[in-house]
Every structure is written in structure tokens, then in C-alpha cells.
Protein backbone atom coordinates (compact mmCIF):
# COMPACT_ATOMS: atom_id res chain seq x y z
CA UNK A 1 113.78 86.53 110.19
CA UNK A 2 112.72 84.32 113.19
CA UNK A 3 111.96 80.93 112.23
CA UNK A 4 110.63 78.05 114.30
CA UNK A 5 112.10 74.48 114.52
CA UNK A 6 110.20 72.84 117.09
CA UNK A 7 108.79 69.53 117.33
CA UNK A 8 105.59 70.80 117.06
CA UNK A 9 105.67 73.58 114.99
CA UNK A 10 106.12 73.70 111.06
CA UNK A 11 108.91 75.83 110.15
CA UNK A 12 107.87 79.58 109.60
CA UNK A 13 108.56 82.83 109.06
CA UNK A 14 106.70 85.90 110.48
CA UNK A 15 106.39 87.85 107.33
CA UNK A 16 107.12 84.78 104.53
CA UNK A 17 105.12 81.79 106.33
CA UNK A 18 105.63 78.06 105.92
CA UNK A 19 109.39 77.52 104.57
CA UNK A 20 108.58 74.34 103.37
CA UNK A 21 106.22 74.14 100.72
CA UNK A 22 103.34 71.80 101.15
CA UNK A 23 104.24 69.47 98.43
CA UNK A 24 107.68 69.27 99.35
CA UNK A 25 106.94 67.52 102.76
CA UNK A 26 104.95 64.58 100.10
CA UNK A 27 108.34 64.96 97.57
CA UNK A 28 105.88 66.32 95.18
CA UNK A 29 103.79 63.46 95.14
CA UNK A 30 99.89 64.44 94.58
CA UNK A 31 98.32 61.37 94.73
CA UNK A 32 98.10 58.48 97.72
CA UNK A 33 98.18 55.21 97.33
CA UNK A 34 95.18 54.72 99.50
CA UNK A 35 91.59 55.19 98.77
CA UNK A 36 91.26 57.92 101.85
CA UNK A 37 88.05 59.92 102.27
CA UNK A 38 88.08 63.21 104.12
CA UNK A 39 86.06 61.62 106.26
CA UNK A 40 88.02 58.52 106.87
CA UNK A 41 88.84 57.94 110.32
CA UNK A 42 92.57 56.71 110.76
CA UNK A 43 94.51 55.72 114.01
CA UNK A 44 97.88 54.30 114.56
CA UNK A 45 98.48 50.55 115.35
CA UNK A 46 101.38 50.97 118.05
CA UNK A 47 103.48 49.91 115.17
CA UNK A 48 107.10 52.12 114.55
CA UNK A 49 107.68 52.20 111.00
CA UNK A 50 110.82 50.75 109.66
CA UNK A 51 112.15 52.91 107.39
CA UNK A 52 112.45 57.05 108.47
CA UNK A 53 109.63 58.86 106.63
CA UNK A 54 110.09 62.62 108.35
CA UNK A 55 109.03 65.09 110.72
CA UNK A 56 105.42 65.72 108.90
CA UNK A 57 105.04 61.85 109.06
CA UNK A 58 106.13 61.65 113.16
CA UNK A 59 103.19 64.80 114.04
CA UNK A 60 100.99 62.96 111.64
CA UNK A 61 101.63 60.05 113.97
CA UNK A 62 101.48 61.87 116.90
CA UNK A 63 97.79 62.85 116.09
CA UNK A 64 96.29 59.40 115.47
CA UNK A 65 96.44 57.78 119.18
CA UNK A 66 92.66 57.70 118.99
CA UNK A 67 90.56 57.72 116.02
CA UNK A 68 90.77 61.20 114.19
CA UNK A 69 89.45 61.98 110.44
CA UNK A 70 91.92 63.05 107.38
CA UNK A 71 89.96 66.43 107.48
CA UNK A 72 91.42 66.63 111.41
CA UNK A 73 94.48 65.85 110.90
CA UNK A 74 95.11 68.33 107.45
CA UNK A 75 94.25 71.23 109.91
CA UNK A 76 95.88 70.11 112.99
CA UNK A 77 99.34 69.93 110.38
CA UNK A 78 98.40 72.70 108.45
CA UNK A 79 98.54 71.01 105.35
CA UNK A 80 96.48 70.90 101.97
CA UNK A 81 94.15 67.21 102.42
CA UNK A 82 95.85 66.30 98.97
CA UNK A 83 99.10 66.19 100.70
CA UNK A 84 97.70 64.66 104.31
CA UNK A 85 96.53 62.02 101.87
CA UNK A 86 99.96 61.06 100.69
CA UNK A 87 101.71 61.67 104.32
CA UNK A 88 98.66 59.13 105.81
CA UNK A 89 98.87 56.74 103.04
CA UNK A 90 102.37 56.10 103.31
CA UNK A 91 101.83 55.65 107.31
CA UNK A 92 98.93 52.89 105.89
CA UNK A 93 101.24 51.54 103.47
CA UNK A 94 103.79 51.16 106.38
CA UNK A 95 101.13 49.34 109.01
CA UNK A 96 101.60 52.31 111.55
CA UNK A 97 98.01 53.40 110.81
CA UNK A 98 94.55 51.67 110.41
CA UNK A 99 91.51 53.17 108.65
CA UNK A 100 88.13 53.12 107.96
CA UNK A 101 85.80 54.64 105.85
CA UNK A 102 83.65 57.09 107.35
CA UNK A 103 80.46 55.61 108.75
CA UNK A 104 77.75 57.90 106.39
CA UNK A 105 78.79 55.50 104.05
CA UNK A 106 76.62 52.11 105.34
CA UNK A 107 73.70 54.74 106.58
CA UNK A 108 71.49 55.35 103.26
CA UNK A 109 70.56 59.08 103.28
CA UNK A 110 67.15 59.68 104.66
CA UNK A 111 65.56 62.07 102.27
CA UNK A 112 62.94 63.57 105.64
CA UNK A 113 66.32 64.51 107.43
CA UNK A 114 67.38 66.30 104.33
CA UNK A 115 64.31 67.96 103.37
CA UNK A 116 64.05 69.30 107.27
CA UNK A 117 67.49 70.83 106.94
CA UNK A 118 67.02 72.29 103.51
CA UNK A 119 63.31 73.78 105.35
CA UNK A 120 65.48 74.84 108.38
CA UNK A 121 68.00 76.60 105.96
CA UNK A 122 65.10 78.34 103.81
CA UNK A 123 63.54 79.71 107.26
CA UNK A 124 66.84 81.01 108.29
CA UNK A 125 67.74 83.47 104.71
């Protein structure tokens, strides 16, 4: 078996994979405590948190210096988003991260943009 323990590697296994499940890294905890969009861009504050929250937590971290969406930082770890979710929000929860929602969300939709794409996409099958 040859198993990894870097700081920048998950732990794995050639043939078995990730040794730590996904939802142990969140302690089995599914949901966050923050409203995060995969779209949400989140960055850290400078601030160290106080309490230690683990390795997944620390690359999380890591990741943020500049602006970076959920959906980034789920593949960058590897992780399922549910779990990124919880790992972010309890980075928020701990003021070592900042957010905000994505910026689609102030922008109303412009129905000509959407029809030209849907046109594009019917050209292109």
C-alpha cells in the first residue's frame, strides 16, 4: 500500500483511493451553517482561527488568498461541494474567510443573450 501524507496531498491509496471519507473530514455534518452558493466567491481575511479545525480546513485556507468560488475550491480539495460547504462555513463562522454571493445574482438575465446561446447550441447538434 503506498499512502501519501503530505501537506498538500489528501491521503490515498493507489488501488483503494481517498482513506478518509469525504464526510469524515466535515464529522459527518451535511449541512453549513452559511447560505454558500457554488458560485460564491470566498477569500480569507488574514485572520488565524482560534480554535484547530484540521488539515482539510488549513488547504481550504491555503486556497482563498485571492477571491476563488466554492465550485474552485471543491475541486482543487477534491471534495463533494456539500462537504466544501461545511469546511468553508466553519472558516466563515470563524472570521478567517469573507464571502460574497456570486455577481449573476444583481445582473437580471437578458432573455436576447439567452435566446442567442440556445440558437448557437441548436446550430451546433
Amino acid at each position: 500500500m503506498s499512502a501519501t501524507a503530505t501537506g498538500d496531498e489528501p491521503w490515498l491509496d493507489a488501488a483503494a483511493g481517498r482513506l478518509v471519507r469525504p464526510y469524515t473530514v466535515s464529522n459527518g455534518r451535511t449541512r453549513p451553517t452559511s447560505a454558500l452558493d457554488l458560485m460564491s466567491q470566498v477569500m480569507s481575511t488574514g485572520a488565524a482561527p482560534m480554535d484547530y479545525l484540521g488539515p482539510e480546513h488549513a488547504h481550504a485556507l491555503d486556497l482563498c488568498h485571492v477571491p476563488v468560488s466554492v465550485a474552485e475550491v471543491a475541486a482543487q480539495l477534491r471534495l463533494p461541494a456539500a462537504v466544501t460547504k461545511v469546511l468553508l462555513s466553519d472558516l466563515l463562522d470563524c472570521g478567517a474567510l469573507s464571502t460574497k454571493p456570486p455577481a449573476y445574482h444583481d445582473i437580471p438575465t437578458d432573455r436576447s443573450l439567452l435566446e442567442a446561446v440556445l440558437d448557437g447550441l441548436r446550430r451546433q447538434l
